[in-house]
N, C-alpha and C. Protein backbone atom coordinates (compact mmCIF):
# COMPACT_ATOMS: atom_id res chain seq x y z
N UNK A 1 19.74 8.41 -2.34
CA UNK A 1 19.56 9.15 -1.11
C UNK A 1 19.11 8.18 -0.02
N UNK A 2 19.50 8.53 1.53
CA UNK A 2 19.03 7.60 2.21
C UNK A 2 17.57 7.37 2.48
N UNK A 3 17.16 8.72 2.13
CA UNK A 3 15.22 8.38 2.77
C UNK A 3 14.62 7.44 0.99
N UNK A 4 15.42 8.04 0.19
CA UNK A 4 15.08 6.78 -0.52
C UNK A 4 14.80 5.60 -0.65
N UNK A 5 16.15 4.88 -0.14
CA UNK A 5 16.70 3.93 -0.13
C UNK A 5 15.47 3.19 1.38
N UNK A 6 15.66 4.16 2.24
CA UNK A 6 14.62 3.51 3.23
C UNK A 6 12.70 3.39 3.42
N UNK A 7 12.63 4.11 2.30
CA UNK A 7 11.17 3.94 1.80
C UNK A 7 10.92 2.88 0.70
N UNK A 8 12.08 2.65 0.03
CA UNK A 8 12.22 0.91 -0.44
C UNK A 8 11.85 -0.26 0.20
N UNK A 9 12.65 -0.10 1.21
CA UNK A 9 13.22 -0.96 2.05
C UNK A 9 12.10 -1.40 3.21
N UNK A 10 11.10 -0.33 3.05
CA UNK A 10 9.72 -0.19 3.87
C UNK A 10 8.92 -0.93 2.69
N UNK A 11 8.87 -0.55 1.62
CA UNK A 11 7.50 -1.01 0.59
C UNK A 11 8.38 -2.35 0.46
N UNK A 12 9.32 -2.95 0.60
CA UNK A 12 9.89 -4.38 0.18
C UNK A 12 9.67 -5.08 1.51
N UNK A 13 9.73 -4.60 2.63
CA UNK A 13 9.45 -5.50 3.63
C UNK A 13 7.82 -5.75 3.70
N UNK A 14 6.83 -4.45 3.50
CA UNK A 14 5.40 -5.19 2.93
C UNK A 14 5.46 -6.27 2.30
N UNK A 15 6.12 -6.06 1.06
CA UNK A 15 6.17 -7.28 -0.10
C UNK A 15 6.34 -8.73 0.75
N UNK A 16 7.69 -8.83 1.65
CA UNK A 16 8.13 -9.55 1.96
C UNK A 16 6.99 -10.14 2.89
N UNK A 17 6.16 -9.54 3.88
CA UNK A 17 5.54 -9.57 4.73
C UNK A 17 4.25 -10.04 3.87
N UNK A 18 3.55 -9.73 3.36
CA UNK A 18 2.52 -9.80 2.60
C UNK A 18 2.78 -11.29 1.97
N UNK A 19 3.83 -11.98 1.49
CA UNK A 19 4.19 -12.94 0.93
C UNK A 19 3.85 -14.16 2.20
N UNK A 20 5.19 -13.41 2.84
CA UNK A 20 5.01 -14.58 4.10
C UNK A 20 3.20 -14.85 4.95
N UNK A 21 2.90 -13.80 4.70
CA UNK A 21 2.20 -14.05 6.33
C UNK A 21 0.91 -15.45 5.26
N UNK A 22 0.88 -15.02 3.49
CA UNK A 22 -0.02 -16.00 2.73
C UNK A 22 0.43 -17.38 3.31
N UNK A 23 1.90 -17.23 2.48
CA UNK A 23 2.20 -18.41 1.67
C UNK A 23 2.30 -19.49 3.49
N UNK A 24 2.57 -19.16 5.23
CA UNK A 24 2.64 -19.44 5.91
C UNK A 24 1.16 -19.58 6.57
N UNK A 25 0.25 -19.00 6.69
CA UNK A 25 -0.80 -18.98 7.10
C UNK A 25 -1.42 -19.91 6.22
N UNK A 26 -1.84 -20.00 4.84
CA UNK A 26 -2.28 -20.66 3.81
C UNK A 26 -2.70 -21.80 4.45
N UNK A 27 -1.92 -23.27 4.63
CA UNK A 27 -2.43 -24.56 5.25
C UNK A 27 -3.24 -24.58 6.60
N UNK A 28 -2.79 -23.84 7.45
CA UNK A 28 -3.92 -23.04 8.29
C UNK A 28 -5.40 -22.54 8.13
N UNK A 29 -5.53 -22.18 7.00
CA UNK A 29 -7.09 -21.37 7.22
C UNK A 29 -8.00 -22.37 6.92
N UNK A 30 -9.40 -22.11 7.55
CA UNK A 30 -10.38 -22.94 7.19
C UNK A 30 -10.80 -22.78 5.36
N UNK A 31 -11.78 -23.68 5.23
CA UNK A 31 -12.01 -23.37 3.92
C UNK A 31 -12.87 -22.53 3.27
N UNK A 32 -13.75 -22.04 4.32
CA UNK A 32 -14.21 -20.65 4.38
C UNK A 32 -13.75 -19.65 4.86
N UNK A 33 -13.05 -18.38 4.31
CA UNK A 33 -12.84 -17.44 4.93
C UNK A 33 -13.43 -15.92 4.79
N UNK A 34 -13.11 -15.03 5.72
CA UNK A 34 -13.71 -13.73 5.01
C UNK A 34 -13.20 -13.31 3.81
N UNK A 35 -13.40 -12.72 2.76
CA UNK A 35 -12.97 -12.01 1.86
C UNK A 35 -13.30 -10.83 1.43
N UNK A 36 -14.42 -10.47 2.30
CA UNK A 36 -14.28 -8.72 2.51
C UNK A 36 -14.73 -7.86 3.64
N UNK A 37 -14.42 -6.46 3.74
CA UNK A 37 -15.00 -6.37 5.12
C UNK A 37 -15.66 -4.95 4.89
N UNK A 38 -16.46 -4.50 5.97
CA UNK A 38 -17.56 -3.38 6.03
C UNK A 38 -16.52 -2.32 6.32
N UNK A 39 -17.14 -1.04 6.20
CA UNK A 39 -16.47 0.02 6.55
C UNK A 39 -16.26 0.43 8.47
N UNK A 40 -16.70 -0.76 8.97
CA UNK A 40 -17.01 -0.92 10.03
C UNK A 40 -15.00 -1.38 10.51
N UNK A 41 -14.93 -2.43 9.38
CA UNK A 41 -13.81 -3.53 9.45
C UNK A 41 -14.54 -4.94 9.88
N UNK A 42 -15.60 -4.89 9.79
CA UNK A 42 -15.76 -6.22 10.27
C UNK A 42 -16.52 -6.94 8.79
N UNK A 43 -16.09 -8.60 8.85
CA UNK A 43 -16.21 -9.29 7.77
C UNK A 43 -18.04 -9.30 7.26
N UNK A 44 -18.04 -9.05 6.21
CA UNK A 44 -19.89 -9.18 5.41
C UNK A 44 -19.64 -9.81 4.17
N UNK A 45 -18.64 -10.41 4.02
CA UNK A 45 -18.69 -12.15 3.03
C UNK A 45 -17.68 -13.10 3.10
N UNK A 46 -18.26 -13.92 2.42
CA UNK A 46 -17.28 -15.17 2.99
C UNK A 46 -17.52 -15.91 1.87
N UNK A 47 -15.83 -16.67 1.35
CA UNK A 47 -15.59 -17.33 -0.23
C UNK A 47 -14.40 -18.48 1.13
N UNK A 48 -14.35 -19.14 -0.72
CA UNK A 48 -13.52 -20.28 -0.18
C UNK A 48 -12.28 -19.48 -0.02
N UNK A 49 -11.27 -20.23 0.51
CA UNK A 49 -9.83 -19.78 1.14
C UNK A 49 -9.04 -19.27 -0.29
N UNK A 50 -9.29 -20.07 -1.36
CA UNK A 50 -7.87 -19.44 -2.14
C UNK A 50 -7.86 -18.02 -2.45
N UNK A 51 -9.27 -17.24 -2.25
CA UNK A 51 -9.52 -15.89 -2.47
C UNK A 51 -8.30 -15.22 -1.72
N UNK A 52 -7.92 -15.60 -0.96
CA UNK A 52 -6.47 -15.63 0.08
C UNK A 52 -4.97 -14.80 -0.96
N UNK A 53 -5.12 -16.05 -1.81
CA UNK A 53 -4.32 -15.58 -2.67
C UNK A 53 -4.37 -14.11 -4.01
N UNK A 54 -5.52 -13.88 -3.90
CA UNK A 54 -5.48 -12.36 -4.93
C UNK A 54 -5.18 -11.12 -4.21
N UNK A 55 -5.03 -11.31 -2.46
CA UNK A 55 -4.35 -9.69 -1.67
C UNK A 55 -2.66 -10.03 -2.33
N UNK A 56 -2.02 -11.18 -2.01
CA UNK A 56 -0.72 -10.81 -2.13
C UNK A 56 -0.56 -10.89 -4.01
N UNK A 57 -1.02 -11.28 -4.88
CA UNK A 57 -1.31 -11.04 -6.04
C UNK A 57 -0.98 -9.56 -6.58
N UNK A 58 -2.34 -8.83 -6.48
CA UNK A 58 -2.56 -7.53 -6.39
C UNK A 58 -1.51 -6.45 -5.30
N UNK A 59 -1.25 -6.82 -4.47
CA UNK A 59 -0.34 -6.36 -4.07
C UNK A 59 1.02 -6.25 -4.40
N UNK A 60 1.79 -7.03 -4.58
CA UNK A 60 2.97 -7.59 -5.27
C UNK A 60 2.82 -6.50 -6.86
N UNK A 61 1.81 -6.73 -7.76
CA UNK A 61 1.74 -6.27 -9.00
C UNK A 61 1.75 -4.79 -8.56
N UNK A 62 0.96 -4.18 -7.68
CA UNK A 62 0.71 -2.91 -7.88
C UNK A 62 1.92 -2.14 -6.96
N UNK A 63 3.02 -2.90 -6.35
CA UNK A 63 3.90 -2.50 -6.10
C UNK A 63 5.03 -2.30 -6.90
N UNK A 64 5.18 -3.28 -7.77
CA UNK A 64 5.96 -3.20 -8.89
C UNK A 64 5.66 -2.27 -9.67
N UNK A 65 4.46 -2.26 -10.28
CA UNK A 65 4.38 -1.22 -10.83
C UNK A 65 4.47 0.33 -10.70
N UNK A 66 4.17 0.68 -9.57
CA UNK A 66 4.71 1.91 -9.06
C UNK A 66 6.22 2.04 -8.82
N UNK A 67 6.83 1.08 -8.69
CA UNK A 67 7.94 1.08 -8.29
C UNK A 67 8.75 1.28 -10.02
N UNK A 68 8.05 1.18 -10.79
CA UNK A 68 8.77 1.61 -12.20
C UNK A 68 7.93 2.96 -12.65
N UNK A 69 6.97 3.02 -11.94
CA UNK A 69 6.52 4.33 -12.65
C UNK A 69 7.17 5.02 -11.85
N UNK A 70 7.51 5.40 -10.47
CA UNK A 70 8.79 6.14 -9.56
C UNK A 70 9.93 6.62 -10.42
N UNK A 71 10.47 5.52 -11.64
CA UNK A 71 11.46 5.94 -12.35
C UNK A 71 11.30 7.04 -13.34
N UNK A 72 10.09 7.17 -13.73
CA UNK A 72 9.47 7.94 -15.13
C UNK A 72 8.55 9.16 -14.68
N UNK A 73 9.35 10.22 -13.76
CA UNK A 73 8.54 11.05 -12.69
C UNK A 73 8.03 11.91 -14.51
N UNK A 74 8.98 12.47 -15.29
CA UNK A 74 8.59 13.28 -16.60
C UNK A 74 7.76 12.86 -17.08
N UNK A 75 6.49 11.54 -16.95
CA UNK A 75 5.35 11.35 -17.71
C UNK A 75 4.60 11.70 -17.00
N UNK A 76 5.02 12.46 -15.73
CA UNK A 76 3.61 12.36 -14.84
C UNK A 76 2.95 14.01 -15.10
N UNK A 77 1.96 14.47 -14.59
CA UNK A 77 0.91 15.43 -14.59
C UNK A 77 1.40 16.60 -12.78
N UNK A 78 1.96 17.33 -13.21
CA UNK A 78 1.98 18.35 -12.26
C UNK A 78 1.22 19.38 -11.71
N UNK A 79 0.91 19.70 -10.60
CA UNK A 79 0.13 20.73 -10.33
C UNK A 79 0.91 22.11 -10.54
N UNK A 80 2.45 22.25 -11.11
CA UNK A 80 3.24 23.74 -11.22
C UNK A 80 3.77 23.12 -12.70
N UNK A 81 3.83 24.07 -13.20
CA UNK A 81 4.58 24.41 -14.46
C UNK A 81 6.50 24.07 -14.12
N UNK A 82 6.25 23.03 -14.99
CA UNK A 82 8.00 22.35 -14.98
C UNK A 82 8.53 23.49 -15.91
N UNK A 83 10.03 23.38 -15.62
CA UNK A 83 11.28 24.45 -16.15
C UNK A 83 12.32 23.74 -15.97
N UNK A 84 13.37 24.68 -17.02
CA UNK A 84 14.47 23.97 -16.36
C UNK A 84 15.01 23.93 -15.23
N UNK A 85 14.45 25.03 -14.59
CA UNK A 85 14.85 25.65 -13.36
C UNK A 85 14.66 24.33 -11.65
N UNK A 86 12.98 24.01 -12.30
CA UNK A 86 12.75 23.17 -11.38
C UNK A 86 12.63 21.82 -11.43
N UNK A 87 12.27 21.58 -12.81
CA UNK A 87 12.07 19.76 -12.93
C UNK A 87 13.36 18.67 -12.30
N UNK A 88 14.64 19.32 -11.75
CA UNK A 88 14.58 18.05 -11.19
C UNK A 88 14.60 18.18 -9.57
N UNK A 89 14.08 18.88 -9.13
CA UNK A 89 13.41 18.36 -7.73
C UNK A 89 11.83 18.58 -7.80
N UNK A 90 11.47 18.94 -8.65
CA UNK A 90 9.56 18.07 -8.79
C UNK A 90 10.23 16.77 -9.15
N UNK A 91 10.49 16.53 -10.04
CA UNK A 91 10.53 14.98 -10.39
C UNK A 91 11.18 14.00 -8.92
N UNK A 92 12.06 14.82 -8.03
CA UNK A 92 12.74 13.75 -7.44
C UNK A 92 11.50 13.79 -6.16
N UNK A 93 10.72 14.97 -5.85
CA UNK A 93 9.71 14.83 -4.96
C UNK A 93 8.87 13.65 -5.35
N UNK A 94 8.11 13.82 -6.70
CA UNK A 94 7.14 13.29 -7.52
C UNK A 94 7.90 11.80 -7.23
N UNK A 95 8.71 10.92 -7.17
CA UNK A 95 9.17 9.93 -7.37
C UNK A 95 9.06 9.78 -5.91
N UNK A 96 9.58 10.78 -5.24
CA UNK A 96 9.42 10.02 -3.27
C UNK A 96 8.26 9.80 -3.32
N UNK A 97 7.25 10.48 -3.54
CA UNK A 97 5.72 10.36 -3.51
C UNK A 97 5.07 8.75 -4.19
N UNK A 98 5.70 8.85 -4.95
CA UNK A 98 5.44 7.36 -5.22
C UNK A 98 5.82 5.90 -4.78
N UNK A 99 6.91 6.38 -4.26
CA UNK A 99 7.90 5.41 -3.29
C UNK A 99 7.14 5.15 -2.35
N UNK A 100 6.73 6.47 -1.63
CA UNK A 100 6.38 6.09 -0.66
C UNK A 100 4.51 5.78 -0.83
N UNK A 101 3.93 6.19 -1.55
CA UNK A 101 2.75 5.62 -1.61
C UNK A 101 2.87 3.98 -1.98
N UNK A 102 4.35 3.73 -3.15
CA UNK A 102 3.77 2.03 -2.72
C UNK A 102 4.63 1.77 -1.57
N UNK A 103 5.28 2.15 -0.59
CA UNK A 103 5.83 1.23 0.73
C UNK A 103 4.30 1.42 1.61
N UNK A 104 3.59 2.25 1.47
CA UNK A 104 2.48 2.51 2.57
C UNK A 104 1.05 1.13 1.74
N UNK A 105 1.23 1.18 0.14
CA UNK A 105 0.35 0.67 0.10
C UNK A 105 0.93 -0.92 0.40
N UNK A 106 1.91 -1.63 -0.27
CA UNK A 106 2.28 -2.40 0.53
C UNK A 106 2.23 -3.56 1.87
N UNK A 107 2.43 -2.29 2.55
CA UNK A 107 2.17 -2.67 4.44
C UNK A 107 1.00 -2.34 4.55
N UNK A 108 -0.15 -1.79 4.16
CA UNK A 108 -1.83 -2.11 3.83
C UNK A 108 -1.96 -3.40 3.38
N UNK A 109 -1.11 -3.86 2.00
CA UNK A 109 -1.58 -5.04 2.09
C UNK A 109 -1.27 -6.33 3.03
N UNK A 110 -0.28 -6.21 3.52
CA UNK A 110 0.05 -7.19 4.20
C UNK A 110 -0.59 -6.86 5.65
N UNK A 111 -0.91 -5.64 6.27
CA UNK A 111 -2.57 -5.81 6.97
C UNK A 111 -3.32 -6.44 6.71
N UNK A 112 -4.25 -6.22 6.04
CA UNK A 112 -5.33 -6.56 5.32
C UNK A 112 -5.22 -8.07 5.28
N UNK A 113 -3.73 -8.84 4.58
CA UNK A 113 -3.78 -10.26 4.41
C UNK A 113 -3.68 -10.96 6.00
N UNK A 114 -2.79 -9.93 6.70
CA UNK A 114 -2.99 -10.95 7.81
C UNK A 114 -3.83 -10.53 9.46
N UNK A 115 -5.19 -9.79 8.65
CA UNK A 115 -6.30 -9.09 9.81
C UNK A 115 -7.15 -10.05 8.81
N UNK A 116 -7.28 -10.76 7.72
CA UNK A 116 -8.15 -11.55 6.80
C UNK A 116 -7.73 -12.96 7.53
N UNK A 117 -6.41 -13.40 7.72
CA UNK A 117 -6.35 -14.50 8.35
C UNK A 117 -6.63 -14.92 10.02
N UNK A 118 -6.57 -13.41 10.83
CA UNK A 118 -6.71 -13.86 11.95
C UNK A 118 -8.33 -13.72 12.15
N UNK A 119 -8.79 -13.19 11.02
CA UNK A 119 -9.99 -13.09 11.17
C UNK A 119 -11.16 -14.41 10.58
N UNK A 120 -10.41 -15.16 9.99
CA UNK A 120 -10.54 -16.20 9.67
C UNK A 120 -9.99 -17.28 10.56
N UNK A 121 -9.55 -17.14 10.93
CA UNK A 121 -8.81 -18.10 12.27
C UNK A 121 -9.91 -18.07 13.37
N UNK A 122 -10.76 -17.07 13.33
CA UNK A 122 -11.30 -16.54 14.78
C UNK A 122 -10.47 -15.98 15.76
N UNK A 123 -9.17 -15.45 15.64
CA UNK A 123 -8.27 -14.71 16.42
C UNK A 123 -8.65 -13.02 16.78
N UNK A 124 -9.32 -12.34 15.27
CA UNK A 124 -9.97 -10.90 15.59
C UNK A 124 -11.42 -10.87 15.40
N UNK A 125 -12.05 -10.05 15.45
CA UNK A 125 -13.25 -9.71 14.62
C UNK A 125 -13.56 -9.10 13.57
N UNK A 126 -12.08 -8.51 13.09
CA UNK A 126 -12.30 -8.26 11.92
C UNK A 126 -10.99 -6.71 11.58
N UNK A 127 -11.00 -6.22 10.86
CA UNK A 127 -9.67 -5.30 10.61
C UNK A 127 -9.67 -4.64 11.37
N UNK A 128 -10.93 -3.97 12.37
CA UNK A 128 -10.85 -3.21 13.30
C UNK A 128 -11.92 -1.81 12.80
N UNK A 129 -12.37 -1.05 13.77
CA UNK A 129 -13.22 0.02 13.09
C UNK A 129 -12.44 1.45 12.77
N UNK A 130 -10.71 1.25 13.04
CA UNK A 130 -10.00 2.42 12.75
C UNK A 130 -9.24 2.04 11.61
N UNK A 131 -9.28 0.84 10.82
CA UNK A 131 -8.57 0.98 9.63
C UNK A 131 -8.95 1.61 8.81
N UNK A 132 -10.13 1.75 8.70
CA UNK A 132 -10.48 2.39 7.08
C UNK A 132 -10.72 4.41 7.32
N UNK A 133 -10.54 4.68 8.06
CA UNK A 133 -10.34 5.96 8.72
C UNK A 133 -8.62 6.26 8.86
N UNK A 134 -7.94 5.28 9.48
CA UNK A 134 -6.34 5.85 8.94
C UNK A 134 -5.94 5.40 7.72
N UNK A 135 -6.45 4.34 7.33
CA UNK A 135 -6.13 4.25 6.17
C UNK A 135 -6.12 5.64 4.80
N UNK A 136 -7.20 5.96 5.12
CA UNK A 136 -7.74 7.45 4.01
C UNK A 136 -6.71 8.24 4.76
N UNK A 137 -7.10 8.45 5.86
CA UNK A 137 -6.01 9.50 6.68
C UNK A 137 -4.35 9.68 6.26
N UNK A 138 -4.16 9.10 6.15
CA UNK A 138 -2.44 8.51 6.16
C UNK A 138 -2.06 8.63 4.40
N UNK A 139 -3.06 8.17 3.91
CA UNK A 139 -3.18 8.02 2.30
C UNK A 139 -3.09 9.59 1.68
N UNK A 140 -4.35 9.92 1.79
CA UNK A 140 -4.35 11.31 1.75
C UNK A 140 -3.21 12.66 2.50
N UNK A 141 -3.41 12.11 3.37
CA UNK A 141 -1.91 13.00 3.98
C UNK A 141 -0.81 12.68 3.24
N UNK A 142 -0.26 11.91 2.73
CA UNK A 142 1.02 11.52 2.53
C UNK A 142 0.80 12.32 0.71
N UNK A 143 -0.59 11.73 0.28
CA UNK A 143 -0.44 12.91 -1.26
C UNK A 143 -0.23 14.47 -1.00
N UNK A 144 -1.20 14.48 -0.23
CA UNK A 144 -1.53 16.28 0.49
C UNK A 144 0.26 16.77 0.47
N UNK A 145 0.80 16.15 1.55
CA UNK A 145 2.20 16.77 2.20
C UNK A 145 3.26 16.96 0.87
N UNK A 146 3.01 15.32 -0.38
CA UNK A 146 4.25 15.97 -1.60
C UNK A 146 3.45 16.86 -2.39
N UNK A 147 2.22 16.94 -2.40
CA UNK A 147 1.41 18.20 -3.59
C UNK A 147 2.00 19.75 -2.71
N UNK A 148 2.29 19.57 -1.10
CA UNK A 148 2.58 20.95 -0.66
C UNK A 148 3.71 20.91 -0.49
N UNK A 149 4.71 20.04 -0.75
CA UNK A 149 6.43 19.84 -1.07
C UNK A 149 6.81 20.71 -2.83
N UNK A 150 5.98 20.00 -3.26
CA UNK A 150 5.98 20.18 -4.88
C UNK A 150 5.58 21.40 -5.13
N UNK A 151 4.60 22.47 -4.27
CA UNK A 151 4.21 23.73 -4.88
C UNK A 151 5.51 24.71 -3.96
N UNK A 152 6.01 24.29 -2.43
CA UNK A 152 6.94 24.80 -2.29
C UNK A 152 8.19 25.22 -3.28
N UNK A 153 8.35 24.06 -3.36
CA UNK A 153 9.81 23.79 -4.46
C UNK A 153 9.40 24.52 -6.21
N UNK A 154 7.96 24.72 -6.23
CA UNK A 154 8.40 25.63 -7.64
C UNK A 154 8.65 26.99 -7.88
């Protein structure tokens, strides 16, 4: 389907993005950088630079992996009673839902890696005090909207 195919194509350009902005920024950063930040968004520790490397790490892995659990919607846990009637559009919802939770988580990470570098650069002050507020926002909405796709459709 095309919204498929383009919620891929969204969680692979994170990937892609998340890759680049490391593996390019990398010789750049000082050798102290932030490596985490307050609910504020602004940085409250600081490690050496390669810590750099465990966002696109963790990211990369936990995209893949969703991206195969997307295939295996029948192991998952429903809020409606599957039938024959309905399991295959819960499952094909249940699988957008996952698609698109890793293209969103994704392009979080490749935020995160490169609001960590400019924030390490001295370019920001830090992720900002509205990431971690849309972040939940956007997160939660996007489960909320297929849990009320999924009770439609049964």
């Amino acid at each position: 389907m095309p919204a498929d195919r383009a919620i891929n194509a969204v969680g692979w350009a994170g990937v892609a993005l998340l890759l680049g902005f490391t593996l390019y920024y990398y010789p750049m950063l000082p050798e102290i950088i932030p490596h985490h930040f307050d609910a504020a968004g602004q940085p409250d520790s600081f490690g050496d630079k390669k810590i750099i490397l465990v966002l696109p790490a963790i990211g990369v892995l936990l995209f893949i992996f969703m991206q195969y659990l997307s295939r295996h919607p029948h192991t998952f846990n429903y809020n409606v009673p599957i039938t024959e009637q309905n399991a295959q559009e819960q499952y094909r919802i249940a699988s957008r839902m996952i698609r698109s939770l890793a293209a969103f988580i994704s392009c979080s990470f490749a935020y995160i890696t490169y609001g960590t570098v400019q924030a390490a650069r001295e370019r920001w002050d830090g992720l900002g005090t509205w990431f971690l507020p849309v972040f939940l926002v956007l997160i939660f909405g996007l489960i909320g909207y297929f849990l009320w796709r999924s009770q439609r459709a049964a």
